[in-house]
PDB file of N, CA and C in Angstrom:
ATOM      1  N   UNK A   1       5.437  65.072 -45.994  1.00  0.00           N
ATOM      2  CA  UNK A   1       5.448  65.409 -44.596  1.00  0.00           C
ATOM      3  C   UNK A   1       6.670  64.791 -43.942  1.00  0.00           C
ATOM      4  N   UNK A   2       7.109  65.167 -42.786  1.00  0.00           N
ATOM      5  CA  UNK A   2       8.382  65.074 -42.246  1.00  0.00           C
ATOM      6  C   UNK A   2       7.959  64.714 -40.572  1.00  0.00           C
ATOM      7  N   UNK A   3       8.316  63.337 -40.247  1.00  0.00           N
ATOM      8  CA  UNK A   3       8.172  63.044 -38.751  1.00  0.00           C
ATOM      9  C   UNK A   3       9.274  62.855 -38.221  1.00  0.00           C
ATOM     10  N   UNK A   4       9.346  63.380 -37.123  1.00  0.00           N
ATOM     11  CA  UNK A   4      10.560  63.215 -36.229  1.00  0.00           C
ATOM     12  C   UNK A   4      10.658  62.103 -35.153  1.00  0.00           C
ATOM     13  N   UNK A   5      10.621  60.828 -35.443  1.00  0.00           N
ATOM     14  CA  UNK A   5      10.249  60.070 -34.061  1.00  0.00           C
ATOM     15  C   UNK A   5      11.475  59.169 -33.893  1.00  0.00           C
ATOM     16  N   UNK A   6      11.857  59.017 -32.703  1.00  0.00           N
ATOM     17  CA  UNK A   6      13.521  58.591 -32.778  1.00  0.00           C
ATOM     18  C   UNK A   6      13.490  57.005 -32.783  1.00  0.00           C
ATOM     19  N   UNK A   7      14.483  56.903 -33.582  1.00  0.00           N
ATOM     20  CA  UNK A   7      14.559  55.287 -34.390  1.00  0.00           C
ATOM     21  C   UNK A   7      15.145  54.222 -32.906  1.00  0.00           C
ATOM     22  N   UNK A   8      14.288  53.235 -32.497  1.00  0.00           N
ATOM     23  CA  UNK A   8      14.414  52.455 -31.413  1.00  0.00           C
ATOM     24  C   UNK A   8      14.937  51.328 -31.812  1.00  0.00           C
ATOM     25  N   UNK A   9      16.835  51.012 -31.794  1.00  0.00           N
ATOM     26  CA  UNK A   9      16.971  49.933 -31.778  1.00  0.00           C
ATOM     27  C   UNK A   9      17.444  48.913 -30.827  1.00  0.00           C
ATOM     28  N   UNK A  10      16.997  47.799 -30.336  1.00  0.00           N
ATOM     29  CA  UNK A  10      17.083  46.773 -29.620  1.00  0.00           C
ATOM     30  C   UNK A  10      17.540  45.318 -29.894  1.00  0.00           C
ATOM     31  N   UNK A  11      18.843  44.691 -29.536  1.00  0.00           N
ATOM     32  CA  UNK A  11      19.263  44.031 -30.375  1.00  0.00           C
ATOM     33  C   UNK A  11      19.302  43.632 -32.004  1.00  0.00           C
ATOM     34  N   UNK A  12      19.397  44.866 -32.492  1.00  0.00           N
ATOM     35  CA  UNK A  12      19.516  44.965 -33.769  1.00  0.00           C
ATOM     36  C   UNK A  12      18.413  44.590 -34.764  1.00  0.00           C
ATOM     37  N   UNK A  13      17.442  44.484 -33.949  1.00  0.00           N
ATOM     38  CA  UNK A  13      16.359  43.739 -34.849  1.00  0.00           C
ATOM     39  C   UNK A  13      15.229  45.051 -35.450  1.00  0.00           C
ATOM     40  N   UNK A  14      15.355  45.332 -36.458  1.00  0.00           N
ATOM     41  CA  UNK A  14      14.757  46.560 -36.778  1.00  0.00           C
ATOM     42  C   UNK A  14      13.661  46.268 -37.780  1.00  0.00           C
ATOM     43  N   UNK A  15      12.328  46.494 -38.028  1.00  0.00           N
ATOM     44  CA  UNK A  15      11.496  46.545 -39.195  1.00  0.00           C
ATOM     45  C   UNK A  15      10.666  47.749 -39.874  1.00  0.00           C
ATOM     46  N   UNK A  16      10.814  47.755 -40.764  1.00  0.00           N
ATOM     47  CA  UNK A  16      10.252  49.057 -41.674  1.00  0.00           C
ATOM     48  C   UNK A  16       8.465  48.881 -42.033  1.00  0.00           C
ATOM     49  N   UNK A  17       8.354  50.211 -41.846  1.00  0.00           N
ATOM     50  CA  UNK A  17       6.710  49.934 -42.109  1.00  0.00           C
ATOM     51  C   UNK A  17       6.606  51.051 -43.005  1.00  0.00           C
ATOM     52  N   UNK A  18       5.784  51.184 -44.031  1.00  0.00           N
ATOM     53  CA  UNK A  18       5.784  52.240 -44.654  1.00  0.00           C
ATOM     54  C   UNK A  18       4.259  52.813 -45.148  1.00  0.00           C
ATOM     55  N   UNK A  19       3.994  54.055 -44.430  1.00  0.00           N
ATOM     56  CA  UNK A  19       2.905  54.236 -43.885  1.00  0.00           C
ATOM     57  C   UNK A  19       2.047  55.199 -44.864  1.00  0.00           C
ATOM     58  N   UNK A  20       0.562  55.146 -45.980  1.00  0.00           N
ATOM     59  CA  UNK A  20       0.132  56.736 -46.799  1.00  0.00           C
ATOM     60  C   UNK A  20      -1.347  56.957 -46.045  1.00  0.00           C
ATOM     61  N   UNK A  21      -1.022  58.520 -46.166  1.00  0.00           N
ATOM     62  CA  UNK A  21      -2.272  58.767 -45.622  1.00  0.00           C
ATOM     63  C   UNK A  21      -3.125  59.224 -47.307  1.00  0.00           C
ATOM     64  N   UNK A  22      -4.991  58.470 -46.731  1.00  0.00           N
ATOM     65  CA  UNK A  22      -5.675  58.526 -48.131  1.00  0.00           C
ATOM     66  C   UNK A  22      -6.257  59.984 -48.269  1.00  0.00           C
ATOM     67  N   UNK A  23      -6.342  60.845 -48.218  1.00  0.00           N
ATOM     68  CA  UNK A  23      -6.563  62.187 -48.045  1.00  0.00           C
ATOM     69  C   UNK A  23      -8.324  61.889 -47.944  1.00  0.00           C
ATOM     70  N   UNK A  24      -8.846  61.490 -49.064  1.00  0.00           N
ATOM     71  CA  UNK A  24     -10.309  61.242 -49.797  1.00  0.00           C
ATOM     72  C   UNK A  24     -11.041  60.368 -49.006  1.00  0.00           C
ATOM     73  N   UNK A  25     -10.173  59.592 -48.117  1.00  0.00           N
ATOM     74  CA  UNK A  25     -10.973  58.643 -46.979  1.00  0.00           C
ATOM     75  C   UNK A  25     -10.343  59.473 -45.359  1.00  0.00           C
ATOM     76  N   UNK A  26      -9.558  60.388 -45.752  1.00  0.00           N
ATOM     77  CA  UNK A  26      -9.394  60.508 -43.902  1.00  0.00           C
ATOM     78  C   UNK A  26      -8.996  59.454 -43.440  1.00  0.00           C
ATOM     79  N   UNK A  27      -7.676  58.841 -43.767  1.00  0.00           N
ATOM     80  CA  UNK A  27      -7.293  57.338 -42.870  1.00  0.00           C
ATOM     81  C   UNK A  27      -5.982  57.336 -43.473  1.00  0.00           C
ATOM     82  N   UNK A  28      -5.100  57.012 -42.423  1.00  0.00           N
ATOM     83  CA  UNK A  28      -3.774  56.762 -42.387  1.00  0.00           C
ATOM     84  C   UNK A  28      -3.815  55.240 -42.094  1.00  0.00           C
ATOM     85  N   UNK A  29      -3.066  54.514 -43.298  1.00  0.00           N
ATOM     86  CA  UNK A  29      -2.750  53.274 -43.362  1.00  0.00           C
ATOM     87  C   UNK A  29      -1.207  52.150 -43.653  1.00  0.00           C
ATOM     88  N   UNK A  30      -1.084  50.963 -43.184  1.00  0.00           N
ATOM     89  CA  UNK A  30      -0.256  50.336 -43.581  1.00  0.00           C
ATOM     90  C   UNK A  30       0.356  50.104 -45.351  1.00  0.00           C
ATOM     91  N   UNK A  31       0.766  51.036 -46.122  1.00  0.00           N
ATOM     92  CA  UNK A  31       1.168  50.647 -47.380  1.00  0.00           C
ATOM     93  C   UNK A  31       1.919  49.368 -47.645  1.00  0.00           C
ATOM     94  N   UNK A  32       3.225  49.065 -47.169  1.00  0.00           N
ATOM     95  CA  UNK A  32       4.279  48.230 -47.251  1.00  0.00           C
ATOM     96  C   UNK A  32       4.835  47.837 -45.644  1.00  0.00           C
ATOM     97  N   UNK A  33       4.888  46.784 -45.423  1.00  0.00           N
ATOM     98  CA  UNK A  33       5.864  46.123 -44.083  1.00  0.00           C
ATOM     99  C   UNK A  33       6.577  45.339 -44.113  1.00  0.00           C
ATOM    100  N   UNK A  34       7.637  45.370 -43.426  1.00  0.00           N
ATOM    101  CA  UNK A  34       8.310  43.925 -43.501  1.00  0.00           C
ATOM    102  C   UNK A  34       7.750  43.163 -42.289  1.00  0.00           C
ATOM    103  N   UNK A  35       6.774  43.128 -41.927  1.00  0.00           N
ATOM    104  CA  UNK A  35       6.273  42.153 -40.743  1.00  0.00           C
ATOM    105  C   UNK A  35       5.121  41.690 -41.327  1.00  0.00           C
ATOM    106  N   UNK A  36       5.112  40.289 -41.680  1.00  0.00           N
ATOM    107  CA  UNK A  36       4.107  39.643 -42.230  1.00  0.00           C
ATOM    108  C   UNK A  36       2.883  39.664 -41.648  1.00  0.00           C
ATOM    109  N   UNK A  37       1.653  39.928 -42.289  1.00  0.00           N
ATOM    110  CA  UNK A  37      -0.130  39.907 -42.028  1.00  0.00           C
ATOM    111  C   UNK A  37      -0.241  41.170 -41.125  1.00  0.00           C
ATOM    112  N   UNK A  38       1.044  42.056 -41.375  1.00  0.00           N
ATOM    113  CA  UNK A  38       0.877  43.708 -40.772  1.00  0.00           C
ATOM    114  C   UNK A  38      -0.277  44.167 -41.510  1.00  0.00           C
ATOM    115  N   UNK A  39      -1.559  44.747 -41.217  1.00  0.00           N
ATOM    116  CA  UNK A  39      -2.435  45.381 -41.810  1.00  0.00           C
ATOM    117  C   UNK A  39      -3.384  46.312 -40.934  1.00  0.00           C
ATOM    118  N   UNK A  40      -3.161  47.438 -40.862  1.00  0.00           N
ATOM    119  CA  UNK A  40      -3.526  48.651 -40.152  1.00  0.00           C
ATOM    120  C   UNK A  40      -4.404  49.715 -41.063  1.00  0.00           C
ATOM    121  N   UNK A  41      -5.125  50.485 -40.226  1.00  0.00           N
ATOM    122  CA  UNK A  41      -5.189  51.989 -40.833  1.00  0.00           C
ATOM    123  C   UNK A  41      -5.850  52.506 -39.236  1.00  0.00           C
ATOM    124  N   UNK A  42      -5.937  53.912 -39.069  1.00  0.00           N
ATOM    125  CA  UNK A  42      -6.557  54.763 -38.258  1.00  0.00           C
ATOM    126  C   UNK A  42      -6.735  55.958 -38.652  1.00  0.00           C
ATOM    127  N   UNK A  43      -7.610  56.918 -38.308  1.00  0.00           N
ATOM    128  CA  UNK A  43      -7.682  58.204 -38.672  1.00  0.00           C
ATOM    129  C   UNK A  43      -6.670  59.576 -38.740  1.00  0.00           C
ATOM    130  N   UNK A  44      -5.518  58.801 -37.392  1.00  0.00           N
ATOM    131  CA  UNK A  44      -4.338  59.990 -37.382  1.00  0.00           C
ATOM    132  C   UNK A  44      -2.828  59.226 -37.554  1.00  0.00           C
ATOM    133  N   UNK A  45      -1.911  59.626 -37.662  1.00  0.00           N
ATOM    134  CA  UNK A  45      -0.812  58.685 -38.057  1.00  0.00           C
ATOM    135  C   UNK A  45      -0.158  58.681 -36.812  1.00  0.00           C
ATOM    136  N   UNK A  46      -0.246  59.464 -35.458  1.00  0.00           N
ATOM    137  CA  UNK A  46      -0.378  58.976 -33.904  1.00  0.00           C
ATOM    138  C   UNK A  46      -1.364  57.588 -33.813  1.00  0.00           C
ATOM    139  N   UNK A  47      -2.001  57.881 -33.995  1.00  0.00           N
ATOM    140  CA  UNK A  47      -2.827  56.764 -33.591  1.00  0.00           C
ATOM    141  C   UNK A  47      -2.839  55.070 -34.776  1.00  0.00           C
ATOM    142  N   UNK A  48      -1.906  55.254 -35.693  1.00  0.00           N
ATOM    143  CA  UNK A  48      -1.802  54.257 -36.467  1.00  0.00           C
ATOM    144  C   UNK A  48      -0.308  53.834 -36.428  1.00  0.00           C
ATOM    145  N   UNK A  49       0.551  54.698 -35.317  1.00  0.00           N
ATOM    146  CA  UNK A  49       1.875  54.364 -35.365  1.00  0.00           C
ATOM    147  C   UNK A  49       1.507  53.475 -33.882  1.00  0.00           C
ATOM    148  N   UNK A  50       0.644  54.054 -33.286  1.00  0.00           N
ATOM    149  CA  UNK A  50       0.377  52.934 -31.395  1.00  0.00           C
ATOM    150  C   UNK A  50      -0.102  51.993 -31.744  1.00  0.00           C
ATOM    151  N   UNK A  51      -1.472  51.970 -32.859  1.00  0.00           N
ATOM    152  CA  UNK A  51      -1.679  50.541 -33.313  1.00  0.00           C
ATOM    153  C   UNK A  51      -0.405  49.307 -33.633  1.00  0.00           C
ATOM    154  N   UNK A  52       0.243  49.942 -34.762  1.00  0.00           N
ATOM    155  CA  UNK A  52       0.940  48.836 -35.197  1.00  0.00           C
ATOM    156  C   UNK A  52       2.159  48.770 -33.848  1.00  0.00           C
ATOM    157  N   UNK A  53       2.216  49.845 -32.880  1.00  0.00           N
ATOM    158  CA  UNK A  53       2.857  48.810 -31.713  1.00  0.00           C
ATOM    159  C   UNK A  53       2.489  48.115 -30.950  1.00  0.00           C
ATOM    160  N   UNK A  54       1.379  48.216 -30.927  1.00  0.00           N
ATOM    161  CA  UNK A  54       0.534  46.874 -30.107  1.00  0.00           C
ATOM    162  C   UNK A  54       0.541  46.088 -30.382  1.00  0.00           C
ATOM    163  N   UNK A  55      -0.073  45.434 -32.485  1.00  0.00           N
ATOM    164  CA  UNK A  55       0.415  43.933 -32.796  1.00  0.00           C
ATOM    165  C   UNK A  55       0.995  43.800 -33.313  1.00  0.00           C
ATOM    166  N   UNK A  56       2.402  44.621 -33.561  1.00  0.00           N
ATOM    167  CA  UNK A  56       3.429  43.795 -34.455  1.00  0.00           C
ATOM    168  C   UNK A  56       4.542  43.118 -33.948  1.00  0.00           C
ATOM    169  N   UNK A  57       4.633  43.203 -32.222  1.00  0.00           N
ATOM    170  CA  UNK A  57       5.146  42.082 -31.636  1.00  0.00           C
ATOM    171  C   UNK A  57       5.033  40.969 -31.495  1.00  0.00           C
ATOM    172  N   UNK A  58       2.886  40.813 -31.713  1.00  0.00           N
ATOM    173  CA  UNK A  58       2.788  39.529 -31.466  1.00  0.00           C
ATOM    174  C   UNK A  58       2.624  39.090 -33.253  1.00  0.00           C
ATOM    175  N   UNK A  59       2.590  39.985 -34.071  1.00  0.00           N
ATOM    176  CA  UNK A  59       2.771  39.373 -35.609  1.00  0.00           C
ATOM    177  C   UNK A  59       4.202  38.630 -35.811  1.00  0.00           C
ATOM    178  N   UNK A  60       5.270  39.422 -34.964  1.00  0.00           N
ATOM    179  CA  UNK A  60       6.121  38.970 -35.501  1.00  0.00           C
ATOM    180  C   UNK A  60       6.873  37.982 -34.800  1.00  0.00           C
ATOM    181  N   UNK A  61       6.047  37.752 -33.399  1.00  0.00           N
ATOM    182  CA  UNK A  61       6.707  36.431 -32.897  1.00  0.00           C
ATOM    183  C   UNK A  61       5.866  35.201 -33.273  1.00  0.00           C
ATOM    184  N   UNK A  62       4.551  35.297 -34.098  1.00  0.00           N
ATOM    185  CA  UNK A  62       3.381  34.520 -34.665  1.00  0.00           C
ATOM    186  C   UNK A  62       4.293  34.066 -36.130  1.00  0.00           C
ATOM    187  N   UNK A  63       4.195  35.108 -36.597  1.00  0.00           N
ATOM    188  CA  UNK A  63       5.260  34.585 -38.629  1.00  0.00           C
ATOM    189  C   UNK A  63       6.590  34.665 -38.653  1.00  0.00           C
ATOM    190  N   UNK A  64       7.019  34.957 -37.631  1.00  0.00           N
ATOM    191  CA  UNK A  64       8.914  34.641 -37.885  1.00  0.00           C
ATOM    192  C   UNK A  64       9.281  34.513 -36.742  1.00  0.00           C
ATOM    193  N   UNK A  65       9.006  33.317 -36.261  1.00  0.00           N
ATOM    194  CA  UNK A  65       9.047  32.441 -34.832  1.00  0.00           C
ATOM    195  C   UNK A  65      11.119  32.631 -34.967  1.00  0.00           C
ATOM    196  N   UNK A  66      11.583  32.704 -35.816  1.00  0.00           N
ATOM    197  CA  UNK A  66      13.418  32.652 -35.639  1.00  0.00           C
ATOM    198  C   UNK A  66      14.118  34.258 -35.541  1.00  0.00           C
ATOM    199  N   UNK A  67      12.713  35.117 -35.405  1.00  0.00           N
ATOM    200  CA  UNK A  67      13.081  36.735 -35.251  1.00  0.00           C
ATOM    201  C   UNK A  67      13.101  36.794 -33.330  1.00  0.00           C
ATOM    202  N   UNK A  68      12.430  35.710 -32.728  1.00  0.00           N
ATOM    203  CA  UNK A  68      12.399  35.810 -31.451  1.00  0.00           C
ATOM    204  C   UNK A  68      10.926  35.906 -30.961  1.00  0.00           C
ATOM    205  N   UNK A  69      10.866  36.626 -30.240  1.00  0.00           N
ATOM    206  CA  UNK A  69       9.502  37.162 -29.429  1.00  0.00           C
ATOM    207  C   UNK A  69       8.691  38.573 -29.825  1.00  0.00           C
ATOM    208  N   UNK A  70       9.513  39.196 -30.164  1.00  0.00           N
ATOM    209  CA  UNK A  70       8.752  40.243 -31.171  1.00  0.00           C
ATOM    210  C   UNK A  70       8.905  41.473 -30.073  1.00  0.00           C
ATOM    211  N   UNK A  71       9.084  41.232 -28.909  1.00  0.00           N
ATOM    212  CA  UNK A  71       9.161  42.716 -27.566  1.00  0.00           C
ATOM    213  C   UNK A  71      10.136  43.051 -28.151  1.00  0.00           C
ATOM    214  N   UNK A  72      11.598  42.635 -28.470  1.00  0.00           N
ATOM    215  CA  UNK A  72      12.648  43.671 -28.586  1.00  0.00           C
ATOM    216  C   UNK A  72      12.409  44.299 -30.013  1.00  0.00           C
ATOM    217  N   UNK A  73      11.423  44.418 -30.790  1.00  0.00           N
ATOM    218  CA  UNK A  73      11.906  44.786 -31.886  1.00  0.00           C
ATOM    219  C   UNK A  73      11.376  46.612 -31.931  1.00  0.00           C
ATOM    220  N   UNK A  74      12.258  46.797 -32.977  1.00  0.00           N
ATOM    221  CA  UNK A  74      12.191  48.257 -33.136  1.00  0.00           C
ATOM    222  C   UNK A  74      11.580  48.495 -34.635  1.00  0.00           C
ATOM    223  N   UNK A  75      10.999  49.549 -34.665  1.00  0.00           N
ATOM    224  CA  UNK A  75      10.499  50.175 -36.274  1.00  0.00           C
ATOM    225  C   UNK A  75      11.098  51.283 -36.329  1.00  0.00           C
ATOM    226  N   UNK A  76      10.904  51.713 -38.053  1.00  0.00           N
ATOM    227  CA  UNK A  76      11.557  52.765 -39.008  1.00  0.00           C
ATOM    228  C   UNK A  76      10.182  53.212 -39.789  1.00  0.00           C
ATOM    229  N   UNK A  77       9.546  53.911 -39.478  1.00  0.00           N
ATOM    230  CA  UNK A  77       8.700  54.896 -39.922  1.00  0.00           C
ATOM    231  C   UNK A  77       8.859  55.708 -41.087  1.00  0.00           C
TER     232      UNK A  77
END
């Protein structure tokens, strides 16, 4: 599948999340992140891309206190 969602970067600070949907469970989940104790799933991959923007600011100003505050950061889907 092919998403079009435009890549947000903000002082250069960018993290990759890499996202499978389980077909057999109906749930779109966190596979791979570079933001430590990232662990997600939801039923639509809208609704599992808003999740992980809600806590992976505060994940990532919680486990990599020298990345900053975690608001400016941007993801790669």
């Amino acid at each position: 599948m092919d998403f079009d969602w435009p890549a947000r970067h903000i002082h250069g600070m960018q993290y990759t999340v890499t996202v499978t949907h389980d077909e057999a469970e109906g749930i779109w989940f966190v596979e791979t992140s570079d933001v430590p104790g990232l662990n997600a799933e939801a039923s639509t991959l809208d609704d599992l891309v808003a999740v992980i923007a809600d806590v992976a600011p505060e994940l990532i100003a919680s486990n990599l206190p020298d990345a900053g505050h975690g608001d400016d950061a941007s993801f790669a889907f």
